[in-house]
C-alpha atoms as a PDB file:
ATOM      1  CA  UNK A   1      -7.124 -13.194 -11.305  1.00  0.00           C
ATOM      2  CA  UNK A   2      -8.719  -9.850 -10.916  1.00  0.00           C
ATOM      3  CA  UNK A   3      -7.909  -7.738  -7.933  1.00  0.00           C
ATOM      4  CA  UNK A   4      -9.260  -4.678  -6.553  1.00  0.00           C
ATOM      5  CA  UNK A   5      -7.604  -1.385  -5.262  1.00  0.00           C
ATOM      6  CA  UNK A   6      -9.008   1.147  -3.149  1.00  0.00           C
ATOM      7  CA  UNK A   7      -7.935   4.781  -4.034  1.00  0.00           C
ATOM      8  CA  UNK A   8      -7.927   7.867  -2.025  1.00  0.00           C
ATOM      9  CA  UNK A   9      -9.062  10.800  -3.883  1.00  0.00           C
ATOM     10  CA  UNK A  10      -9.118  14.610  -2.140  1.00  0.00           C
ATOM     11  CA  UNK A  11      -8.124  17.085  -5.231  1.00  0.00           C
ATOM     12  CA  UNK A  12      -4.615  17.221  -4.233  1.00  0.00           C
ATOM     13  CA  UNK A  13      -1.614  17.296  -6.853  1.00  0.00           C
ATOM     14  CA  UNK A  14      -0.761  13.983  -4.358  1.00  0.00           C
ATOM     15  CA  UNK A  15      -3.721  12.348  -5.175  1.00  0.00           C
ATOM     16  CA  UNK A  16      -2.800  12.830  -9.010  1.00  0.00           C
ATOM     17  CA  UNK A  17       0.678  11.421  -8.011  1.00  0.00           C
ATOM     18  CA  UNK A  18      -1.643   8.070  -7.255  1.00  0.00           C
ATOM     19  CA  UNK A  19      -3.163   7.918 -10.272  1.00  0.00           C
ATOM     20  CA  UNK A  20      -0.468   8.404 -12.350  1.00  0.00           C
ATOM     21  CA  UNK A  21       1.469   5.562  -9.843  1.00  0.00           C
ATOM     22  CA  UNK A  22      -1.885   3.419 -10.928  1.00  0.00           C
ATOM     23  CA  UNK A  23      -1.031   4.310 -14.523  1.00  0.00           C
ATOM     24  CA  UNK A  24       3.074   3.503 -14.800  1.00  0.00           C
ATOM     25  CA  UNK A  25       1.931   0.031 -13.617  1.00  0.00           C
ATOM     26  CA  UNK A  26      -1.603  -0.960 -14.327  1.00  0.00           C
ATOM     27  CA  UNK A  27      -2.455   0.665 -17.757  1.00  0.00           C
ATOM     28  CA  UNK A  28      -2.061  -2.593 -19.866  1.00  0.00           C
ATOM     29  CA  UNK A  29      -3.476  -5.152 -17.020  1.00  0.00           C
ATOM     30  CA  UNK A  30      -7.203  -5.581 -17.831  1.00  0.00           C
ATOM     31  CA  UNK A  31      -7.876  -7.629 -14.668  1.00  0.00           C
ATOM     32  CA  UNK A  32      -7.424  -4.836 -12.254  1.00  0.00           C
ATOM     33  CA  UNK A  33     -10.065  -2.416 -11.225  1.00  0.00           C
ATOM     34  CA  UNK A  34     -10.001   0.659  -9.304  1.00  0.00           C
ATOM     35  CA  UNK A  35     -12.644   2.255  -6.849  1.00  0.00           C
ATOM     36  CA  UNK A  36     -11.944   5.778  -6.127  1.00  0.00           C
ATOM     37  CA  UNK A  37     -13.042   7.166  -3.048  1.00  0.00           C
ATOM     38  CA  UNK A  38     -13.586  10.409  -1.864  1.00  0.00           C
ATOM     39  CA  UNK A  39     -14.232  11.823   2.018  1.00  0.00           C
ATOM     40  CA  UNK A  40     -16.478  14.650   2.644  1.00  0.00           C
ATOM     41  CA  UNK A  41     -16.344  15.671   5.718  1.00  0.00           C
ATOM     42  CA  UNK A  42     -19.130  17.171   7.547  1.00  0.00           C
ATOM     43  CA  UNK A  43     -17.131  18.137  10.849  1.00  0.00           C
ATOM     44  CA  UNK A  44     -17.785  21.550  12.131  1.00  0.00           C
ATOM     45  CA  UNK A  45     -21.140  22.085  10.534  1.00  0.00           C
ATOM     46  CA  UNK A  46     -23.427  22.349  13.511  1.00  0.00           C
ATOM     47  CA  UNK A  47     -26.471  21.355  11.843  1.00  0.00           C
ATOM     48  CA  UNK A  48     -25.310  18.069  10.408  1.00  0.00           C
ATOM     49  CA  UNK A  49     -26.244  15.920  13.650  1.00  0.00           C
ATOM     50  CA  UNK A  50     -29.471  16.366  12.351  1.00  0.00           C
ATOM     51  CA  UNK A  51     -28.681  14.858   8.841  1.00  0.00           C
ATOM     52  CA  UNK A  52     -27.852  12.209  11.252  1.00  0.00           C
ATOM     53  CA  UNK A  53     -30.566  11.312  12.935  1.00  0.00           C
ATOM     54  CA  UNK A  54     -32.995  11.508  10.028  1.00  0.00           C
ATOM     55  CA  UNK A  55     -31.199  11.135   6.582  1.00  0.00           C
ATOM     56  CA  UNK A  56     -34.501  12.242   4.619  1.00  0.00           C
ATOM     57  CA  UNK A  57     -33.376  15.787   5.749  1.00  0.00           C
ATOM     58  CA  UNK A  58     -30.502  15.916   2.941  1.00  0.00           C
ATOM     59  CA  UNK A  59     -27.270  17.514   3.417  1.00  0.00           C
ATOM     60  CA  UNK A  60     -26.723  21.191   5.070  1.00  0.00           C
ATOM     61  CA  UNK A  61     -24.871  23.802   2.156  1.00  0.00           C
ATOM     62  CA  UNK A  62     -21.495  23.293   3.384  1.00  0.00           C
ATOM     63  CA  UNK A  63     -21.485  19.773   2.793  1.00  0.00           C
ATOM     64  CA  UNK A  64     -22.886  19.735  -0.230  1.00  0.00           C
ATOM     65  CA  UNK A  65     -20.842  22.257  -1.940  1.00  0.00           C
ATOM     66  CA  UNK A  66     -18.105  20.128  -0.707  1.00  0.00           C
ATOM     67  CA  UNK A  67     -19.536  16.656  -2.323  1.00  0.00           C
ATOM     68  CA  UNK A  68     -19.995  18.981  -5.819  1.00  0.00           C
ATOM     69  CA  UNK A  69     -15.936  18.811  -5.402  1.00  0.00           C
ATOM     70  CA  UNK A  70     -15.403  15.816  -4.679  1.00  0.00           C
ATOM     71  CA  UNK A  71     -17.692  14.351  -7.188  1.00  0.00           C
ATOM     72  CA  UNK A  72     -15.763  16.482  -9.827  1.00  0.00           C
ATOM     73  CA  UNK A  73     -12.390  14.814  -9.001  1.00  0.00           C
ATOM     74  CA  UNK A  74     -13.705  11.460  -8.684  1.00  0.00           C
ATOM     75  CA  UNK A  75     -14.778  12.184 -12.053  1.00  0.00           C
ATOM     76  CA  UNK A  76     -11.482  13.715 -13.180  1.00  0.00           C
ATOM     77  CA  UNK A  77      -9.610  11.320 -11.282  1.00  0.00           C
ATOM     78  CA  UNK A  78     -11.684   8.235 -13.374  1.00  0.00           C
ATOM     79  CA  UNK A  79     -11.136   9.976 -16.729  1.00  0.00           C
ATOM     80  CA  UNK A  80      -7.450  10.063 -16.150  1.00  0.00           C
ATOM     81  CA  UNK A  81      -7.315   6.549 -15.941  1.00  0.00           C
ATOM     82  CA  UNK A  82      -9.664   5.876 -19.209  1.00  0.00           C
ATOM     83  CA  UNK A  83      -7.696   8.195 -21.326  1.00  0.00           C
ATOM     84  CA  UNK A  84      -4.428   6.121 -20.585  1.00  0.00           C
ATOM     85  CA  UNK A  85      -5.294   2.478 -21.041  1.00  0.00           C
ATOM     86  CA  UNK A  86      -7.845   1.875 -18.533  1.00  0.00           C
ATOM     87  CA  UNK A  87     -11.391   0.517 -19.277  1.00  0.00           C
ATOM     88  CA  UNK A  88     -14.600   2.402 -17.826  1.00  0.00           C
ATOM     89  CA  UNK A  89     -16.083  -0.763 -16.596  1.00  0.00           C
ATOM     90  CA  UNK A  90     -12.610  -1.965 -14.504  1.00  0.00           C
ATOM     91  CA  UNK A  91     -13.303   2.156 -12.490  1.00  0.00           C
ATOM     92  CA  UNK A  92     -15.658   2.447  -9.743  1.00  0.00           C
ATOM     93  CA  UNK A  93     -16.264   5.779  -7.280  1.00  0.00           C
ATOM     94  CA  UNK A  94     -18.006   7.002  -4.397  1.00  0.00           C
ATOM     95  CA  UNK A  95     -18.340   9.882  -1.896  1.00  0.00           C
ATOM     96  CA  UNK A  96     -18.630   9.295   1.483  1.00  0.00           C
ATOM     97  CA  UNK A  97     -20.503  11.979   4.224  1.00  0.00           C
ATOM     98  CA  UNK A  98     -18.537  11.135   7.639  1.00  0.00           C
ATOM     99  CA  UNK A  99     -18.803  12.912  10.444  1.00  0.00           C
ATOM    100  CA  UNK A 100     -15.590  11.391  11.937  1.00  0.00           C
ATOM    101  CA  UNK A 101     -11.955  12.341  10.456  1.00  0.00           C
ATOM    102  CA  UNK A 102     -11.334  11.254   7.346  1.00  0.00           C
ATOM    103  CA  UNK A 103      -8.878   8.816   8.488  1.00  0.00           C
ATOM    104  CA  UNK A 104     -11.025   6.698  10.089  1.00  0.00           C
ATOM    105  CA  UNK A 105     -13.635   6.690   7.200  1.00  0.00           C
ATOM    106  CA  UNK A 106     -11.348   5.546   4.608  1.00  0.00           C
ATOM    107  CA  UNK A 107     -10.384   3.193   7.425  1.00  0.00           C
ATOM    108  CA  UNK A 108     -13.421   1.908   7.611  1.00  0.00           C
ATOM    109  CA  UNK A 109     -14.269   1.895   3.693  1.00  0.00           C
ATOM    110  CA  UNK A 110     -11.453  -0.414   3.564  1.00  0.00           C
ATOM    111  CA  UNK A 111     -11.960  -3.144   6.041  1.00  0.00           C
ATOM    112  CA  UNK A 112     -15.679  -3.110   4.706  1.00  0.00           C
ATOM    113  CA  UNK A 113     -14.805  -3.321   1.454  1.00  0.00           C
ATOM    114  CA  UNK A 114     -13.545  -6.488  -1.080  1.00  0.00           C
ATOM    115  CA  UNK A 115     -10.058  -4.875  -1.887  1.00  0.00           C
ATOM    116  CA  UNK A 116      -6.670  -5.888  -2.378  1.00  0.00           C
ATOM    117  CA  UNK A 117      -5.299  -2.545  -1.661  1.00  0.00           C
ATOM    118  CA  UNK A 118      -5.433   0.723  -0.333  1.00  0.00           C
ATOM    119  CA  UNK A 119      -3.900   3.202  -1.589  1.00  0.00           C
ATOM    120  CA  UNK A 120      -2.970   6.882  -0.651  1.00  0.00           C
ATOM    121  CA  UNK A 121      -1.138   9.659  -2.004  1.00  0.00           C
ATOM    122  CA  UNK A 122       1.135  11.784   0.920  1.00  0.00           C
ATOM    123  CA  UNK A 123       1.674  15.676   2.004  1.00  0.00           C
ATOM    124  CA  UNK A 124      -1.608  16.543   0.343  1.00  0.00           C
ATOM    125  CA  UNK A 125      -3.711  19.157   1.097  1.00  0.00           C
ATOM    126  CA  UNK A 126      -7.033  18.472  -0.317  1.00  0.00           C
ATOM    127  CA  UNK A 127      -8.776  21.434  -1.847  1.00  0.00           C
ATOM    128  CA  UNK A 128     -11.976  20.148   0.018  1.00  0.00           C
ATOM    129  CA  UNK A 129     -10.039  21.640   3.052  1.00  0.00           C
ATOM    130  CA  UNK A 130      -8.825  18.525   4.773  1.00  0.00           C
ATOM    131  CA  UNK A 131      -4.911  18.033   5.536  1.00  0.00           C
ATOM    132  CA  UNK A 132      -4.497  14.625   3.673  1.00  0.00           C
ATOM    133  CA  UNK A 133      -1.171  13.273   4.696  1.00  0.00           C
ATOM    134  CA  UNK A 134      -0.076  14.053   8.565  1.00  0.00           C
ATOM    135  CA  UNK A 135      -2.752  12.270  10.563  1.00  0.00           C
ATOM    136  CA  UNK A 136      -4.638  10.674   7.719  1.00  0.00           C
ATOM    137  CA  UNK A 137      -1.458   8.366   6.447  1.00  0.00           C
ATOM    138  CA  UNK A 138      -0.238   7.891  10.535  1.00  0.00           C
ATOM    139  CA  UNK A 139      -3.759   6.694  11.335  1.00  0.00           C
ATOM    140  CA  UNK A 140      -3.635   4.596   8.540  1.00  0.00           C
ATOM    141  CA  UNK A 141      -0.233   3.367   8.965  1.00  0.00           C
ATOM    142  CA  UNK A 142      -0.965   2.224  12.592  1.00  0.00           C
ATOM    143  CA  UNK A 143      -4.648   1.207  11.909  1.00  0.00           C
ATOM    144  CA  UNK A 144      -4.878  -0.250   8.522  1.00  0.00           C
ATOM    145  CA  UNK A 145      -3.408  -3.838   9.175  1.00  0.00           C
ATOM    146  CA  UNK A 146      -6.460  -5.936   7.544  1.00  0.00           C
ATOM    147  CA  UNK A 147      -5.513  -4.927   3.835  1.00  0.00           C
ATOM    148  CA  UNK A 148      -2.376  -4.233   2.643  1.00  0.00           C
ATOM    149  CA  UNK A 149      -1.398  -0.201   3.057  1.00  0.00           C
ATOM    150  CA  UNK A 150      -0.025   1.575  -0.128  1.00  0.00           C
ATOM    151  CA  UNK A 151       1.632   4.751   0.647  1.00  0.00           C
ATOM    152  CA  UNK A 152       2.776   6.910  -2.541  1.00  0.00           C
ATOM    153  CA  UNK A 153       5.337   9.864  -1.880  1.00  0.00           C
ATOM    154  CA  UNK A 154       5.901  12.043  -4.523  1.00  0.00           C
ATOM    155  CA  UNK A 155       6.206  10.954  -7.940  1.00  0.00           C
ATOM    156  CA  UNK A 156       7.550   7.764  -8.443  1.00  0.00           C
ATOM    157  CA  UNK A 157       8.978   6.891 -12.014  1.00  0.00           C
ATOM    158  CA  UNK A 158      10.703   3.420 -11.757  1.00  0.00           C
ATOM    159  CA  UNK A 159       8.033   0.160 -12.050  1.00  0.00           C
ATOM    160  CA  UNK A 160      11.150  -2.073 -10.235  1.00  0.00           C
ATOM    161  CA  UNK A 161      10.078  -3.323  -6.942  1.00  0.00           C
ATOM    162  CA  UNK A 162      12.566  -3.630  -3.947  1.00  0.00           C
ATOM    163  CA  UNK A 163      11.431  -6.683  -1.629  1.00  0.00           C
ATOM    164  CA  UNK A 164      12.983  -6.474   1.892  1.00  0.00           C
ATOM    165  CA  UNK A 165      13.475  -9.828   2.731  1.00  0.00           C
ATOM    166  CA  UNK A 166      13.706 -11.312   6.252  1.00  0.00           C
ATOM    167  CA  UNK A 167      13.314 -14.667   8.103  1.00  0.00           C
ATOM    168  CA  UNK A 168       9.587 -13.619   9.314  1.00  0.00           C
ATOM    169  CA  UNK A 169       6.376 -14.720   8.211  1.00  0.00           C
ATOM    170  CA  UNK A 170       5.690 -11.163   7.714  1.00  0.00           C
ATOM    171  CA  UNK A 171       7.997 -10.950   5.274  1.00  0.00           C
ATOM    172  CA  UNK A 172       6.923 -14.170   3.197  1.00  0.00           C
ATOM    173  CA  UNK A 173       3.370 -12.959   3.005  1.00  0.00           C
ATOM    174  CA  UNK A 174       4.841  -9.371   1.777  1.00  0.00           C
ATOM    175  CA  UNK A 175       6.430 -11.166  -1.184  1.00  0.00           C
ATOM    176  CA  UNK A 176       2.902 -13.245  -1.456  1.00  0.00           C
ATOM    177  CA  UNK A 177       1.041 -10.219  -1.849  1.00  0.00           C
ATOM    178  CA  UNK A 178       3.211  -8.588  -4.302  1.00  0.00           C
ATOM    179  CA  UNK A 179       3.743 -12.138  -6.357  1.00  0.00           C
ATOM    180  CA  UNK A 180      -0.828 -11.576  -6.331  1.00  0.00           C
ATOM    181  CA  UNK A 181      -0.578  -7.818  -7.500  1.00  0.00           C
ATOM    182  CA  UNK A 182       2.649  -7.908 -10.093  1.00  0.00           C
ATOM    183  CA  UNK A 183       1.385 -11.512 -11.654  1.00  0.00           C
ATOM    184  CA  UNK A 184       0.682 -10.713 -15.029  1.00  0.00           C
ATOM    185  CA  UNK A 185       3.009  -7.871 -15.960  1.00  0.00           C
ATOM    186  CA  UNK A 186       6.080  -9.802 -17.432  1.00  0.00           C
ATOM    187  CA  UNK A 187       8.535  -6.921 -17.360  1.00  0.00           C
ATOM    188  CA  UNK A 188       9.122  -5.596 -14.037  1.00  0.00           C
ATOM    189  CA  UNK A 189      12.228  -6.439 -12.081  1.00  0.00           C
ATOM    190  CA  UNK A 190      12.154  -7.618  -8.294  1.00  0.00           C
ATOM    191  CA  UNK A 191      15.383  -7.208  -6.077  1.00  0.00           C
ATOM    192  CA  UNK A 192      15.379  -9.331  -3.146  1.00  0.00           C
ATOM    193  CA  UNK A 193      17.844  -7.687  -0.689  1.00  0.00           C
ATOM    194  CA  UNK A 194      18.514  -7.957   2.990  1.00  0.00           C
ATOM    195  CA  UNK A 195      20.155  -5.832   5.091  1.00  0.00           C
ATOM    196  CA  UNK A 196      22.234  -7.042   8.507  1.00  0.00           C
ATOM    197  CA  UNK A 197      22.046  -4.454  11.214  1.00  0.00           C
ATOM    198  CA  UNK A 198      24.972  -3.824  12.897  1.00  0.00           C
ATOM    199  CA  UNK A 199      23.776  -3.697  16.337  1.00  0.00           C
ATOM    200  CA  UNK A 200      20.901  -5.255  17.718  1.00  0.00           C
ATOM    201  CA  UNK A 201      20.496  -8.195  15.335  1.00  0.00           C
ATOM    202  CA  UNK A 202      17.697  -9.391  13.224  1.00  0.00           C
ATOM    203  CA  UNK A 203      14.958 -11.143  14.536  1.00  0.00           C
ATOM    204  CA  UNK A 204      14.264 -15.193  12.695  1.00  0.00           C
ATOM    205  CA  UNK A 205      11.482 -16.934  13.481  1.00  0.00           C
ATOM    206  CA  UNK A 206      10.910 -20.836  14.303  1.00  0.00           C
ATOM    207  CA  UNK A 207      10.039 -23.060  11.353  1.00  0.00           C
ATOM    208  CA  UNK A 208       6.603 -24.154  13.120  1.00  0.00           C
ATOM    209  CA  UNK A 209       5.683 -20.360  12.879  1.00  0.00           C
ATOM    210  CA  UNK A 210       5.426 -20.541   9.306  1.00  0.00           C
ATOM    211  CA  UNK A 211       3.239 -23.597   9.251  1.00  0.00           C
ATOM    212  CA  UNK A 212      -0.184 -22.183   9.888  1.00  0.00           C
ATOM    213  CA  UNK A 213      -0.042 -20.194   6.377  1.00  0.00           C
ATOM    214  CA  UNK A 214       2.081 -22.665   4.248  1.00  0.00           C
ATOM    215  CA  UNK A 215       1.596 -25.619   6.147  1.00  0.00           C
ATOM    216  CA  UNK A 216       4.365 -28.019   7.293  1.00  0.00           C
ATOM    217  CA  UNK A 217       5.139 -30.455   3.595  1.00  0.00           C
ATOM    218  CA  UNK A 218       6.279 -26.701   2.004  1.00  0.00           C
ATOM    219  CA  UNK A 219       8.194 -24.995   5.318  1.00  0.00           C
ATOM    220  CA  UNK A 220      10.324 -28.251   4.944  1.00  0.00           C
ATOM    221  CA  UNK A 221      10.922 -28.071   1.343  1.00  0.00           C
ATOM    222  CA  UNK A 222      11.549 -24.536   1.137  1.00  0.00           C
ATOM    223  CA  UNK A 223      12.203 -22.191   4.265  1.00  0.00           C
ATOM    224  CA  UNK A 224      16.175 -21.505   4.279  1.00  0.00           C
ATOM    225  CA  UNK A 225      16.268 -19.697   7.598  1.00  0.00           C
ATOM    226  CA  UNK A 226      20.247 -19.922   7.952  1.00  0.00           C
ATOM    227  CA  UNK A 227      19.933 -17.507   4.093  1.00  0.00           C
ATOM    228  CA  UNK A 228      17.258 -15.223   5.179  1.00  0.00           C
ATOM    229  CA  UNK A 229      14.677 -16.887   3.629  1.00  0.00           C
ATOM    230  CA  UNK A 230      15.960 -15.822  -0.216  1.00  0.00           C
ATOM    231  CA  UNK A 231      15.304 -19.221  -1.488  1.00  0.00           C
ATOM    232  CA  UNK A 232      11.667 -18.897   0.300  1.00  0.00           C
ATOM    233  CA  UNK A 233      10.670 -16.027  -0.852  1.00  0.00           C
ATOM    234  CA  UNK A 234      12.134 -16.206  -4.772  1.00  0.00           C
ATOM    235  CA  UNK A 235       9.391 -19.573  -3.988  1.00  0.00           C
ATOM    236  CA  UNK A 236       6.689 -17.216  -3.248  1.00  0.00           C
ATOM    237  CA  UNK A 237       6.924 -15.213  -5.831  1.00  0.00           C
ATOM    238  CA  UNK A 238       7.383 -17.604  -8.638  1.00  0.00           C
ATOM    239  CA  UNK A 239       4.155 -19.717  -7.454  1.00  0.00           C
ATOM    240  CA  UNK A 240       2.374 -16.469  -7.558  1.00  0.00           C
ATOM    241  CA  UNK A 241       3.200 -16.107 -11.246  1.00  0.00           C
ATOM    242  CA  UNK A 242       6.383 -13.935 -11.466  1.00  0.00           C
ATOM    243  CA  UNK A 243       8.759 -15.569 -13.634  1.00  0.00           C
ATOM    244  CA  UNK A 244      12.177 -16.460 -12.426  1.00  0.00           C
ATOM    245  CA  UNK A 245      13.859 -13.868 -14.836  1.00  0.00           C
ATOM    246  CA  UNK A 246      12.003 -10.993 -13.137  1.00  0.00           C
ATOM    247  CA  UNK A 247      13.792 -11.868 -10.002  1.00  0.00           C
ATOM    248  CA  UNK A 248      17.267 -10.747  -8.557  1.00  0.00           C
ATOM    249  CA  UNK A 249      18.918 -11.150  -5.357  1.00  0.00           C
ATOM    250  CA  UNK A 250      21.047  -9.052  -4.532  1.00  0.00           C
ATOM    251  CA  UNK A 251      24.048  -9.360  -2.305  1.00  0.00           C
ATOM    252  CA  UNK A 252      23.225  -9.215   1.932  1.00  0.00           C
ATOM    253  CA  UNK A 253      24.964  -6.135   3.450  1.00  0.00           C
ATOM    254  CA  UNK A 254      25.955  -4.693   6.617  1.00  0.00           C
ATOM    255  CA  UNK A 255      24.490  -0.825   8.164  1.00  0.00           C
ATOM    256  CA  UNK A 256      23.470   0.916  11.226  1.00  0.00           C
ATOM    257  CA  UNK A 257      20.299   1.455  10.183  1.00  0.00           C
ATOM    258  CA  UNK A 258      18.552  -1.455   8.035  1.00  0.00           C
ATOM    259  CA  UNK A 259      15.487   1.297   6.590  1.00  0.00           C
ATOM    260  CA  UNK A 260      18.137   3.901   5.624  1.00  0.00           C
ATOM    261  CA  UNK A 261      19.747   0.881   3.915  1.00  0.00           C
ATOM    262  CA  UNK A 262      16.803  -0.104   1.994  1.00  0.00           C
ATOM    263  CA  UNK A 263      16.246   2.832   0.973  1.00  0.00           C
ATOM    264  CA  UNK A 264      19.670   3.870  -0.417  1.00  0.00           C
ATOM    265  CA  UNK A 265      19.841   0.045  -1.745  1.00  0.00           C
ATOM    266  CA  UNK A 266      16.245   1.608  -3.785  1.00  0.00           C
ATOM    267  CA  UNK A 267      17.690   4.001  -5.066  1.00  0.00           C
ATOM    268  CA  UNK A 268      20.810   2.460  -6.619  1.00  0.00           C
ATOM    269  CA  UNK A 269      18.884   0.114  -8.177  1.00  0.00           C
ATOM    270  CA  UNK A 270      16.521   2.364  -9.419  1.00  0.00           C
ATOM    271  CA  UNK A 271      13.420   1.204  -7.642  1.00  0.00           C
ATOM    272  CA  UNK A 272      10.290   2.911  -7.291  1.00  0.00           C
ATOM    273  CA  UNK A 273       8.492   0.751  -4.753  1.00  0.00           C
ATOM    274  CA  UNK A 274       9.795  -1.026  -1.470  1.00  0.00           C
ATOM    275  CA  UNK A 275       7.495  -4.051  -0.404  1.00  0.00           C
ATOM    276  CA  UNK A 276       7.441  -4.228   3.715  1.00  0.00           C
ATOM    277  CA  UNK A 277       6.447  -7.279   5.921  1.00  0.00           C
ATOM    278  CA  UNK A 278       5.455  -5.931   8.915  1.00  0.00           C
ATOM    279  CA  UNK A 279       3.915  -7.479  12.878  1.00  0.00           C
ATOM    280  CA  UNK A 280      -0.003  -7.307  12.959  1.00  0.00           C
ATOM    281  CA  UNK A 281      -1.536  -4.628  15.753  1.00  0.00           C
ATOM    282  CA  UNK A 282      -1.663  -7.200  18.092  1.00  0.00           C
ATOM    283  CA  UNK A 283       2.168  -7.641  18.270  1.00  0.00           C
ATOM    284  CA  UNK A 284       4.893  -6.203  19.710  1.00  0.00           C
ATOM    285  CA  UNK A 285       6.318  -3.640  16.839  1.00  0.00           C
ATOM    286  CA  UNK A 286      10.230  -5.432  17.074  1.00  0.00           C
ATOM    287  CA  UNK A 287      12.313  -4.865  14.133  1.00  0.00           C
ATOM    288  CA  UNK A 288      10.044  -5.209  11.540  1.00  0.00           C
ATOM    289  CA  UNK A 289       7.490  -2.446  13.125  1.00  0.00           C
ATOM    290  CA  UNK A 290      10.559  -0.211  13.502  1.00  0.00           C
ATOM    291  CA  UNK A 291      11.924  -0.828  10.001  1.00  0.00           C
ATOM    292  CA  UNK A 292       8.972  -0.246   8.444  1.00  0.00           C
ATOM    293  CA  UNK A 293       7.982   3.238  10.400  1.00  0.00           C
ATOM    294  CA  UNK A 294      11.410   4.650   9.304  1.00  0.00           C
ATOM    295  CA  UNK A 295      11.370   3.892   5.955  1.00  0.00           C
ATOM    296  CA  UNK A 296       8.303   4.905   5.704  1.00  0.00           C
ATOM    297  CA  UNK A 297       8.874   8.400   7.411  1.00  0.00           C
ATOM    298  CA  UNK A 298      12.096   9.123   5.156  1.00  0.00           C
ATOM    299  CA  UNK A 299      11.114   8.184   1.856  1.00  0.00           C
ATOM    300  CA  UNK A 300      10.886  10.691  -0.415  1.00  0.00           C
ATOM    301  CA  UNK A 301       9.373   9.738  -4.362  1.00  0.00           C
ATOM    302  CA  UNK A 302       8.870   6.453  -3.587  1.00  0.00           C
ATOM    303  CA  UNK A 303       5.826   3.814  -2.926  1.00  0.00           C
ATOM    304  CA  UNK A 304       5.819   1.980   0.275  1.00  0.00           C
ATOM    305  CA  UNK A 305       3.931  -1.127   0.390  1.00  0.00           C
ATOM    306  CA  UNK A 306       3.549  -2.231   4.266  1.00  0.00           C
ATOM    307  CA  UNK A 307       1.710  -5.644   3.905  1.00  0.00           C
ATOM    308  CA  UNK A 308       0.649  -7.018   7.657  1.00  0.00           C
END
């Protein structure tokens, strides 16, 4: 099944850190395309209302000088990807004028957009003169709940995933989403791991909160809520295609602080990308929301998929 991911592109050596993230797992999967996208802002150019109000006008200097760059690393960033195993027709790009921060256009792109993914590299500074990471990845991260958010940090070597697993629907349709994205690569590894806080608790959900997405016939067969839901998601993942040798759980343990224990568990098992459930924007943030923010905040060469 194809699937489609949307890419941030803005020049920086952190958008190159998201292509070559693309690369480590995507290069031999001919069913996944890629549509780069670019930002130009055309904030603090006075004259650009006008290019508003009457697009016949064409773009003022400063914005198109900046769309010359961008068009240039779209078109770097797509020959990258053809000159290590991926085909020109599975690579789509675009620039984008916006007159509101580049957050909220790539926001926007997103939710408007057919894609599986969105993607964005962190601590850039584009050359086009926009800060990339700061407020562009914490809009994102508190905006961007209709499409699963990828968030790449550095450069990330390891193609193992770490799945946090918890007894939340959140967390079941994390390990659905990566099950969709991972299907047809047959070597990666997945570690299911979850970690017991040692104050405060973890949060489990009612069975009947699961039936809405996997109706009641599977919750019954399936859902071990007294285990953490191992059994459930390990069920997830191999109806989504990953075979059952791809998949390890590893043992439950105890911490003070369940993200700095994912993220130590990531690194001693080498992994280069942890897979978050997380609350939608309507809900309360509770542990997930909190889990997810930290680990998110202190990760450092890693991928951070927050799916919710």
């Amino acid at each position: 099944m194809e699937r489609t991911i949307l890419v941030a592109i803005d020049g920086s050596v952190y958008s190159s850190n998201s292509l070559d993230y693309l690369i480590r797992l995507f290069k031999t999967d001919t069913s996944v395309s890629i549509h780069l996208l670019a930002i130009v802002s055309s904030e603090g150019n006075d004259q650009n209302w006008k290019y508003d109000v009457d697009p016949l006008r064409g773009q003022f200097p400063a914005t198109d000088k900046k769309t010359r760059i961008a068009i240039k690393y779209l078109k770097d960033a797509k020959e990258r990807l053809v000159r290590n195993g991926f085909t020109e027709e599975h690579i789509s790009f675009q620039t984008e004028s916006s007159r509101a921060n580049i957050a909220a256009s790539i926001h926007h792109a997103a939710v408007h957009g057919l894609y599986d993914a969105l993607l964005v590299g962190r601590r850039g500074v584009g050359k086009v003169g926009e800060m990339f990471f700061g407020s562009v990845s914490s809009f994102l991260i508190d905006k961007c709940h209709e499409i699963p958010l990828w968030i790449i940090d550095g450069e990330v070597s390891s193609t193992r995933f770490l799945l946090a697993v918890h007894a939340l629907p959140a967390s079941l349709m994390a390990a659905d989403h990566l099950a969709f994205i991972m299907q047809a690569d047959t070597e990666t590894e997945i570690f299911l791991y979850h970690s017991n806080q040692l104050f405060g608790g973890d949060e489990v959900a009612a069975e009947k909160d699961f039936y809405p997405r996997w109706g009641e016939d599977w919750c019954k067969e399936h859902l071990d809520l007294e285990n953490n839901l191992f059994h459930a998601h390990t069920e997830i993942l191999r109806e989504g295609g990953v075979e059952k040798e791809r998949i390890i759980q590893l043992p439950v343990q105890k911490g003070l602080d369940a993200s700095h224990d994912l993220l130590r568990q990531a690194k001693n098992h080498r992994c280069g990308t942890i897979v978050l459930g997380r609350r939608g924007r309507e809900e309360s943030k509770g542990f997930l929301g909190g889990v997810s923010d930290r680990t998110m905040q202190n990760a450092q060469n890693l991928a951070v998929w927050l799916v919710g």
